[in-house]
PDB file of N, CA and C in Angstrom:
ATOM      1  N   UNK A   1       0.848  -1.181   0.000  1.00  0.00           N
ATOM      2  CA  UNK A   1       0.000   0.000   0.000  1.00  0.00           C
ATOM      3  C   UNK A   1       0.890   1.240   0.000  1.00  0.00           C
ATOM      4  N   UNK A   2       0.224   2.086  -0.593  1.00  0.00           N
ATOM      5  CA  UNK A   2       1.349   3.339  -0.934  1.00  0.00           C
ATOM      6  C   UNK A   2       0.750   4.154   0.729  1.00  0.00           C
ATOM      7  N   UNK A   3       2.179   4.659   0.609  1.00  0.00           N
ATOM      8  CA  UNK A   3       1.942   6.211   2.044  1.00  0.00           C
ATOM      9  C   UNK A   3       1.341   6.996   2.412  1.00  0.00           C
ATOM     10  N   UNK A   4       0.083   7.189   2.317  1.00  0.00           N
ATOM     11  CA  UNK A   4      -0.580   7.807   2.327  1.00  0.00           C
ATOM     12  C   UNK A   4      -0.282   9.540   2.563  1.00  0.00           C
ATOM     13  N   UNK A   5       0.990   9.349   3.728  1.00  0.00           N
ATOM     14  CA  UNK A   5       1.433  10.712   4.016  1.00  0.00           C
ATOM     15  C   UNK A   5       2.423  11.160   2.789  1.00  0.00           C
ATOM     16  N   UNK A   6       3.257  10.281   2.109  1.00  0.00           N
ATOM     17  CA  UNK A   6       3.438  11.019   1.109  1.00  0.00           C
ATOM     18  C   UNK A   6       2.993  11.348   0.312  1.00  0.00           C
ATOM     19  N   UNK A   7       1.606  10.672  -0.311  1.00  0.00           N
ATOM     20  CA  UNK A   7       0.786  11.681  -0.697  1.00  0.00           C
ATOM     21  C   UNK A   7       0.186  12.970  -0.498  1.00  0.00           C
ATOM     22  N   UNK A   8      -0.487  12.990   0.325  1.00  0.00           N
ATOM     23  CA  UNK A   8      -0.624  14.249   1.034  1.00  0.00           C
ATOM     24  C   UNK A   8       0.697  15.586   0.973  1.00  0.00           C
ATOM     25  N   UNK A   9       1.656  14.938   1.150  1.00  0.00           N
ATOM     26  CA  UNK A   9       2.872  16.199   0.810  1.00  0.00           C
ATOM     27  C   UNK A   9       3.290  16.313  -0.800  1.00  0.00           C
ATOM     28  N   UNK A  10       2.805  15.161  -1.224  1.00  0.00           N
ATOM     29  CA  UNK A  10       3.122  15.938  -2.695  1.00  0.00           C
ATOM     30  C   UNK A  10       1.716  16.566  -3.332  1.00  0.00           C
ATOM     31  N   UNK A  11       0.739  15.879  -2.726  1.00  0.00           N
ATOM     32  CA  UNK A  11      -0.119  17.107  -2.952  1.00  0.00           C
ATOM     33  C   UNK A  11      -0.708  18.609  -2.256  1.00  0.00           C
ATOM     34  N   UNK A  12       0.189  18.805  -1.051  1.00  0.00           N
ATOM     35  CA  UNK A  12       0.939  20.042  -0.844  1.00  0.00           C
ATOM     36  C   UNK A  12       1.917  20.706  -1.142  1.00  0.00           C
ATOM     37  N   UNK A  13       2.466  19.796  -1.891  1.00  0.00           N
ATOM     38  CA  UNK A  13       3.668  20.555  -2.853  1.00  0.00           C
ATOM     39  C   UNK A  13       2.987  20.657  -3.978  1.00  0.00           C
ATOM     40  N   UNK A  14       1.999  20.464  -5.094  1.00  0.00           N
ATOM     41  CA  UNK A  14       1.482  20.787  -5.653  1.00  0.00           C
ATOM     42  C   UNK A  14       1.040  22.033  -5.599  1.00  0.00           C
ATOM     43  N   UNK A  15       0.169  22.250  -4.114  1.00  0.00           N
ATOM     44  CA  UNK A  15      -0.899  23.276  -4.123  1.00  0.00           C
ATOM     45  C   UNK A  15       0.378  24.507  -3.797  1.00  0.00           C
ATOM     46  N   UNK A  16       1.294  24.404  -3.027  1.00  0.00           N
ATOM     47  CA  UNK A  16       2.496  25.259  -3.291  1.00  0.00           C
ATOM     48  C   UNK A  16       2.468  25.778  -4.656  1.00  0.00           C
ATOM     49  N   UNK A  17       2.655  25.148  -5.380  1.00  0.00           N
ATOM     50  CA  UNK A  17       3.265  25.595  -6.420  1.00  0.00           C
ATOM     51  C   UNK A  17       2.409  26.176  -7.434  1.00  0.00           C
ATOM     52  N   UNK A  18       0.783  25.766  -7.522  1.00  0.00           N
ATOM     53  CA  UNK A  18       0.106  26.756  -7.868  1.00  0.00           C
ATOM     54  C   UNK A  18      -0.272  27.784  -7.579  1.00  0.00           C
ATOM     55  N   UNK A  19       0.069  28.211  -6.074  1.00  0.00           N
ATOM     56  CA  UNK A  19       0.136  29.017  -5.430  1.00  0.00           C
ATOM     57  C   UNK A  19       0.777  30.183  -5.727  1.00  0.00           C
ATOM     58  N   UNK A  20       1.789  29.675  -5.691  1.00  0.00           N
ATOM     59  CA  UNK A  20       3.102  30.774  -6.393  1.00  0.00           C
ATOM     60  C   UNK A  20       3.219  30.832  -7.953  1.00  0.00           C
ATOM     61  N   UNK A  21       2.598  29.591  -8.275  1.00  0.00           N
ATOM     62  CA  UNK A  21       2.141  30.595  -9.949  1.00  0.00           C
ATOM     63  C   UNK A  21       0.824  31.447  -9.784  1.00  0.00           C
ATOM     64  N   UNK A  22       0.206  31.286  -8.882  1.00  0.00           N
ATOM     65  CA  UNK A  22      -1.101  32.715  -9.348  1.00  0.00           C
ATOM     66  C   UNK A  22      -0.469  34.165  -8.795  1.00  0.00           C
ATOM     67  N   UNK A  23       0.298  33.971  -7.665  1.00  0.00           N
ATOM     68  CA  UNK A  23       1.023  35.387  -7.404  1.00  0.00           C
ATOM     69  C   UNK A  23       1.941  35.997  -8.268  1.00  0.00           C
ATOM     70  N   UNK A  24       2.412  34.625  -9.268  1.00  0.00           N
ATOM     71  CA  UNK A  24       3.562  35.142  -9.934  1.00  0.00           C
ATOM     72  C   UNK A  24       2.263  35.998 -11.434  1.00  0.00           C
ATOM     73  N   UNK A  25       1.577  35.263 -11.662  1.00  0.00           N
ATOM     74  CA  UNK A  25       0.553  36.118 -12.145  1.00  0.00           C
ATOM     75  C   UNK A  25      -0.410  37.577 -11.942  1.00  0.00           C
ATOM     76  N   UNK A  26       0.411  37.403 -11.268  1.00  0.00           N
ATOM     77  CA  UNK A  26      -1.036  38.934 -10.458  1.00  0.00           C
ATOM     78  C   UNK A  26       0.266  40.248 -10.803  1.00  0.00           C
ATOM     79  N   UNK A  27      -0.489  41.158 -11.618  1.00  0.00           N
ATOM     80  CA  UNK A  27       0.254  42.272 -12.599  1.00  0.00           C
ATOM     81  C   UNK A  27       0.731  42.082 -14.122  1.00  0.00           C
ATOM     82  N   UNK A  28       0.132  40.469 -13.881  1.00  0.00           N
ATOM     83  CA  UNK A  28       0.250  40.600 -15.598  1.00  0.00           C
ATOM     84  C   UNK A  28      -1.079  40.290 -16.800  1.00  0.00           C
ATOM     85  N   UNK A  29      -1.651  41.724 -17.451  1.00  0.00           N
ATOM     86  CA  UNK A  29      -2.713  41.568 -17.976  1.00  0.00           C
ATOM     87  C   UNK A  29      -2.884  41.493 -19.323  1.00  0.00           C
ATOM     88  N   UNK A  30      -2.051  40.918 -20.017  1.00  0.00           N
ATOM     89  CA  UNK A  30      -1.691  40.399 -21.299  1.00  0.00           C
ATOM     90  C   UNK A  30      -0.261  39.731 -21.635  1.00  0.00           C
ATOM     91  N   UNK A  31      -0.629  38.808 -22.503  1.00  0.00           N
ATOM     92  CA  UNK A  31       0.380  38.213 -22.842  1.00  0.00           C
ATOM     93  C   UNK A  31       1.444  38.713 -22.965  1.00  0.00           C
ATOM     94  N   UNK A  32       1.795  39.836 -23.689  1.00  0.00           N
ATOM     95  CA  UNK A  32       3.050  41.394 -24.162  1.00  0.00           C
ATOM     96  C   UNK A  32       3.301  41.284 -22.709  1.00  0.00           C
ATOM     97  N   UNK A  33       2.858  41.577 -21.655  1.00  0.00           N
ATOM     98  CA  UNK A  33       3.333  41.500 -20.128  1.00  0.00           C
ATOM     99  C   UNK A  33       4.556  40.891 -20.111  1.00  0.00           C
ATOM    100  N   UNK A  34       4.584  39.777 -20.125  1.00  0.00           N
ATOM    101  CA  UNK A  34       6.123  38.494 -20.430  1.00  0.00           C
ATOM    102  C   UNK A  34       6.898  38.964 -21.300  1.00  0.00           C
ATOM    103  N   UNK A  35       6.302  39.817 -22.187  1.00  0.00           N
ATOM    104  CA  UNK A  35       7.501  40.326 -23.058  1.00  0.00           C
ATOM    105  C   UNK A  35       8.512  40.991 -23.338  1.00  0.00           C
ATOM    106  N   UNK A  36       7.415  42.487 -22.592  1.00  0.00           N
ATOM    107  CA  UNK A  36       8.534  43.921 -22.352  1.00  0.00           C
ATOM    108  C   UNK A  36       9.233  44.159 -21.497  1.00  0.00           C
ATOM    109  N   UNK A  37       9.565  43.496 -20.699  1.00  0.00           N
ATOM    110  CA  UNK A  37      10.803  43.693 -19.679  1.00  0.00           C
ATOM    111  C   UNK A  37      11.492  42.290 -19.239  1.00  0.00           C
ATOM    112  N   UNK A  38      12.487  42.791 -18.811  1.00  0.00           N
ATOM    113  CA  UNK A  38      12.778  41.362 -18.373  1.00  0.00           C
ATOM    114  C   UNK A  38      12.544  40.644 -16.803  1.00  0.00           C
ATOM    115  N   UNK A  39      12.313  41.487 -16.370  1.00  0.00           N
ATOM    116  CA  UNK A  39      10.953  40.638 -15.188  1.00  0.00           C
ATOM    117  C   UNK A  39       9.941  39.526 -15.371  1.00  0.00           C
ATOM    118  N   UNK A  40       9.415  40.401 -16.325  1.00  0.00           N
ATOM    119  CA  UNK A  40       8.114  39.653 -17.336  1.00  0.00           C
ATOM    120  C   UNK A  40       8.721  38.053 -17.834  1.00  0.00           C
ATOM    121  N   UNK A  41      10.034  38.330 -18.637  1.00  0.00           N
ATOM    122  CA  UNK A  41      10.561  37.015 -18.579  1.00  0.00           C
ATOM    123  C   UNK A  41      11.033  36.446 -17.907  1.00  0.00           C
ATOM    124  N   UNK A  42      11.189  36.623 -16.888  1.00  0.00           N
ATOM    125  CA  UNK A  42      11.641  36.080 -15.696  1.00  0.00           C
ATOM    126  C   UNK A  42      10.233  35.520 -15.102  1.00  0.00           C
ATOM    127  N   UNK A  43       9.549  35.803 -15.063  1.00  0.00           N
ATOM    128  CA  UNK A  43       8.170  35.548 -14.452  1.00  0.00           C
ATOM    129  C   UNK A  43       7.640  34.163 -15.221  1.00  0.00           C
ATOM    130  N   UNK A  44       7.424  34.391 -16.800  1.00  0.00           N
ATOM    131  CA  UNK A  44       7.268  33.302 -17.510  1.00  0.00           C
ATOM    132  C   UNK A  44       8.065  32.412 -17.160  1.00  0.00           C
ATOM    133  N   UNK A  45       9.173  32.390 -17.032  1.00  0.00           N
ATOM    134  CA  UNK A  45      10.257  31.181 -17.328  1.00  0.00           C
ATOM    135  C   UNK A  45       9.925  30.586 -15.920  1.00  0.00           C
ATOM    136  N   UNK A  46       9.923  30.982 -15.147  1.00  0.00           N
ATOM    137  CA  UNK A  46       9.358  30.526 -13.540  1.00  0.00           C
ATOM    138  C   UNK A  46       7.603  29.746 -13.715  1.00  0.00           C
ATOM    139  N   UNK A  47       6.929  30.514 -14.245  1.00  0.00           N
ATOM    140  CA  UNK A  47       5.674  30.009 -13.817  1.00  0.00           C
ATOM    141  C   UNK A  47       6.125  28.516 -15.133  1.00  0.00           C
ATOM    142  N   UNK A  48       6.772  28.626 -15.997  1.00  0.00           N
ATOM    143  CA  UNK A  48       6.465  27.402 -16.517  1.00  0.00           C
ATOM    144  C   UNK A  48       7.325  26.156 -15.817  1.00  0.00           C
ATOM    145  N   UNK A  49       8.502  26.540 -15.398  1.00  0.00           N
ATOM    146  CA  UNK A  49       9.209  25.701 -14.806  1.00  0.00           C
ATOM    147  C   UNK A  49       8.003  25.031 -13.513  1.00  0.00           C
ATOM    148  N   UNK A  50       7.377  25.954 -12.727  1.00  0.00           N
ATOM    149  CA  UNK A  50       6.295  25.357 -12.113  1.00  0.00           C
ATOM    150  C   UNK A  50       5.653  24.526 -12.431  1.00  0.00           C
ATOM    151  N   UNK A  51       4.999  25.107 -13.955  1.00  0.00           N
ATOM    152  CA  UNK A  51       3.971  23.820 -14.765  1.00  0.00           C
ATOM    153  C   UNK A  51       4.752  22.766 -15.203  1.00  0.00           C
ATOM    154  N   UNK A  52       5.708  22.615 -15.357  1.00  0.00           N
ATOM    155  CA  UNK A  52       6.806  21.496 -15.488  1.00  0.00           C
ATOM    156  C   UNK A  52       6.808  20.516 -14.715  1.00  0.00           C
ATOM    157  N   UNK A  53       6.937  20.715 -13.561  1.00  0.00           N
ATOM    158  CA  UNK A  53       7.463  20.243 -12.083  1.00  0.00           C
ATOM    159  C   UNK A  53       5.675  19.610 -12.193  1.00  0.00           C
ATOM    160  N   UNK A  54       4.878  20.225 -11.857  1.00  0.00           N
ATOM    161  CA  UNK A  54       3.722  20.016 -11.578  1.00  0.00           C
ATOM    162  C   UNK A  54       3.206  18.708 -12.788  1.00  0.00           C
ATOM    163  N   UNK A  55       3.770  18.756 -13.791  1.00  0.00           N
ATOM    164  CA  UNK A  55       3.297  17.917 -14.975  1.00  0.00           C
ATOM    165  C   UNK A  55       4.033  16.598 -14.614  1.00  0.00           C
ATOM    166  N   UNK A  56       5.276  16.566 -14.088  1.00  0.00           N
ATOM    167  CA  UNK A  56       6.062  15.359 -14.200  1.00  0.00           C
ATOM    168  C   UNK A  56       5.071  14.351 -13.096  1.00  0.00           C
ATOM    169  N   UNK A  57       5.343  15.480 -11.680  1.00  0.00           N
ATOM    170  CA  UNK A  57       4.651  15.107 -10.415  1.00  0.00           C
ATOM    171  C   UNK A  57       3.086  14.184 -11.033  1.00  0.00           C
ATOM    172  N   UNK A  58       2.668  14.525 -11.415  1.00  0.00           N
ATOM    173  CA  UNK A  58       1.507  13.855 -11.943  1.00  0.00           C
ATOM    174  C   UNK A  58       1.729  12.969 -13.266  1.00  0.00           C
ATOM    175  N   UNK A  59       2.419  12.869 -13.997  1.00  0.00           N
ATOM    176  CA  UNK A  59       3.226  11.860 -15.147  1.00  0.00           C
ATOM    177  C   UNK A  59       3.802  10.668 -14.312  1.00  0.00           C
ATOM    178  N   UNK A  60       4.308  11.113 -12.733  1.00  0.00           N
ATOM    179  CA  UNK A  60       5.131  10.174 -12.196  1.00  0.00           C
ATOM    180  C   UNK A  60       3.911   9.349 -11.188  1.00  0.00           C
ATOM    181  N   UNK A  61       2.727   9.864 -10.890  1.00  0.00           N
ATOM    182  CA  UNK A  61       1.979   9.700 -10.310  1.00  0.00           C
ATOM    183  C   UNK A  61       2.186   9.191  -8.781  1.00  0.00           C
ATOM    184  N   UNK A  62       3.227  10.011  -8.700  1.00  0.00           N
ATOM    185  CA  UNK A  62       3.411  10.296  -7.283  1.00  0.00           C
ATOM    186  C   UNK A  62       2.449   9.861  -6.008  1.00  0.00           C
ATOM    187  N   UNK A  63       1.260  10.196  -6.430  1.00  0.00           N
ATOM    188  CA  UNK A  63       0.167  10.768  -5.379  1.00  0.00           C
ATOM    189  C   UNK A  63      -0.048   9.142  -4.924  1.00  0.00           C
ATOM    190  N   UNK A  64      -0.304   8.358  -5.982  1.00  0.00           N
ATOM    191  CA  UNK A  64      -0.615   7.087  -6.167  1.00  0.00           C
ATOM    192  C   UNK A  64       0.734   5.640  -5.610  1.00  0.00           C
ATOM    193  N   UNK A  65       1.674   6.119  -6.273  1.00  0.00           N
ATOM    194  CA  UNK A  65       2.149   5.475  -6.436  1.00  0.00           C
ATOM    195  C   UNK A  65       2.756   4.132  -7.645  1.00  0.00           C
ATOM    196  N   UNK A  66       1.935   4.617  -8.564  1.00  0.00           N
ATOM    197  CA  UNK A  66       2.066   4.001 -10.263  1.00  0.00           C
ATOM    198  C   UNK A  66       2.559   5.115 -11.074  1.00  0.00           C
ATOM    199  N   UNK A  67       3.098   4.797 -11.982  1.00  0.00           N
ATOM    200  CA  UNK A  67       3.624   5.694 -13.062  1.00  0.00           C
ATOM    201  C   UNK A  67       3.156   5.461 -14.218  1.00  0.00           C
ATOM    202  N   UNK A  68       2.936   6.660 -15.200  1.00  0.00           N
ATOM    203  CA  UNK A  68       2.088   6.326 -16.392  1.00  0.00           C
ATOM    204  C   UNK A  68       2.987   5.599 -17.434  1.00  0.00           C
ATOM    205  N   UNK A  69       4.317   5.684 -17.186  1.00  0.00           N
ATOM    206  CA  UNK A  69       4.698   4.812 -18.245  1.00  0.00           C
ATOM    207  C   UNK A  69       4.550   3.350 -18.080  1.00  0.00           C
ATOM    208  N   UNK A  70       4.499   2.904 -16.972  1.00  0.00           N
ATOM    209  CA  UNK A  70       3.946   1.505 -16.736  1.00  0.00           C
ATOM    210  C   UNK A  70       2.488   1.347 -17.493  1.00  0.00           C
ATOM    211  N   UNK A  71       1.217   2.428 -17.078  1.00  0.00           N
ATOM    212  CA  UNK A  71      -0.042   2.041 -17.724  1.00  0.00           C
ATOM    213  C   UNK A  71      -0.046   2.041 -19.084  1.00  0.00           C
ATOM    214  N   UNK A  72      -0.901   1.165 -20.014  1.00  0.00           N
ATOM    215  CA  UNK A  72      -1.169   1.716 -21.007  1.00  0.00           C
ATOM    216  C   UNK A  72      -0.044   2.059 -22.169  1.00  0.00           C
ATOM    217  N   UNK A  73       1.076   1.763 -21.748  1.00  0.00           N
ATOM    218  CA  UNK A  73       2.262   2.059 -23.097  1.00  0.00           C
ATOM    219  C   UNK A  73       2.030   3.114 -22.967  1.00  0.00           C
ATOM    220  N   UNK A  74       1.961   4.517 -22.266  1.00  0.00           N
ATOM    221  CA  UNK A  74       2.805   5.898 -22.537  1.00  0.00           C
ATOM    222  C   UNK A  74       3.984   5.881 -21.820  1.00  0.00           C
ATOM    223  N   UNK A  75       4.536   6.900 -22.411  1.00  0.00           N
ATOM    224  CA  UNK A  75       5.918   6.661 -22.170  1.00  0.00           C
ATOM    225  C   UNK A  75       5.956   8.802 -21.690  1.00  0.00           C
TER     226      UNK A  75
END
Protein backbone atom coordinates (compact mmCIF):
# COMPACT_ATOMS: atom_id res chain seq x y z
CA UNK A 1 0.00 0.00 0.00
CA UNK A 2 1.35 3.34 -0.93
CA UNK A 3 1.94 6.21 2.04
CA UNK A 4 -0.58 7.81 2.33
CA UNK A 5 1.43 10.71 4.02
CA UNK A 6 3.44 11.02 1.11
CA UNK A 7 0.79 11.68 -0.70
CA UNK A 8 -0.62 14.25 1.03
CA UNK A 9 2.87 16.20 0.81
CA UNK A 10 3.12 15.94 -2.70
CA UNK A 11 -0.12 17.11 -2.95
CA UNK A 12 0.94 20.04 -0.84
CA UNK A 13 3.67 20.56 -2.85
CA UNK A 14 1.48 20.79 -5.65
CA UNK A 15 -0.90 23.28 -4.12
CA UNK A 16 2.50 25.26 -3.29
CA UNK A 17 3.27 25.59 -6.42
CA UNK A 18 0.11 26.76 -7.87
CA UNK A 19 0.14 29.02 -5.43
CA UNK A 20 3.10 30.77 -6.39
CA UNK A 21 2.14 30.59 -9.95
CA UNK A 22 -1.10 32.72 -9.35
CA UNK A 23 1.02 35.39 -7.40
CA UNK A 24 3.56 35.14 -9.93
CA UNK A 25 0.55 36.12 -12.15
CA UNK A 26 -1.04 38.93 -10.46
CA UNK A 27 0.25 42.27 -12.60
CA UNK A 28 0.25 40.60 -15.60
CA UNK A 29 -2.71 41.57 -17.98
CA UNK A 30 -1.69 40.40 -21.30
CA UNK A 31 0.38 38.21 -22.84
CA UNK A 32 3.05 41.39 -24.16
CA UNK A 33 3.33 41.50 -20.13
CA UNK A 34 6.12 38.49 -20.43
CA UNK A 35 7.50 40.33 -23.06
CA UNK A 36 8.53 43.92 -22.35
CA UNK A 37 10.80 43.69 -19.68
CA UNK A 38 12.78 41.36 -18.37
CA UNK A 39 10.95 40.64 -15.19
CA UNK A 40 8.11 39.65 -17.34
CA UNK A 41 10.56 37.02 -18.58
CA UNK A 42 11.64 36.08 -15.70
CA UNK A 43 8.17 35.55 -14.45
CA UNK A 44 7.27 33.30 -17.51
CA UNK A 45 10.26 31.18 -17.33
CA UNK A 46 9.36 30.53 -13.54
CA UNK A 47 5.67 30.01 -13.82
CA UNK A 48 6.46 27.40 -16.52
CA UNK A 49 9.21 25.70 -14.81
CA UNK A 50 6.30 25.36 -12.11
CA UNK A 51 3.97 23.82 -14.76
CA UNK A 52 6.81 21.50 -15.49
CA UNK A 53 7.46 20.24 -12.08
CA UNK A 54 3.72 20.02 -11.58
CA UNK A 55 3.30 17.92 -14.98
CA UNK A 56 6.06 15.36 -14.20
CA UNK A 57 4.65 15.11 -10.41
CA UNK A 58 1.51 13.85 -11.94
CA UNK A 59 3.23 11.86 -15.15
CA UNK A 60 5.13 10.17 -12.20
CA UNK A 61 1.98 9.70 -10.31
CA UNK A 62 3.41 10.30 -7.28
CA UNK A 63 0.17 10.77 -5.38
CA UNK A 64 -0.61 7.09 -6.17
CA UNK A 65 2.15 5.48 -6.44
CA UNK A 66 2.07 4.00 -10.26
CA UNK A 67 3.62 5.69 -13.06
CA UNK A 68 2.09 6.33 -16.39
CA UNK A 69 4.70 4.81 -18.24
CA UNK A 70 3.95 1.51 -16.74
CA UNK A 71 -0.04 2.04 -17.72
CA UNK A 72 -1.17 1.72 -21.01
CA UNK A 73 2.26 2.06 -23.10
CA UNK A 74 2.81 5.90 -22.54
CA UNK A 75 5.92 6.66 -22.17
Amino acid sequence: MYDTLIAFHTLELIQESLNKICLRFSGISCSDDFLMSESGMMKLDSICMKLTAIGESIKNDSISGNSMETRDGYT
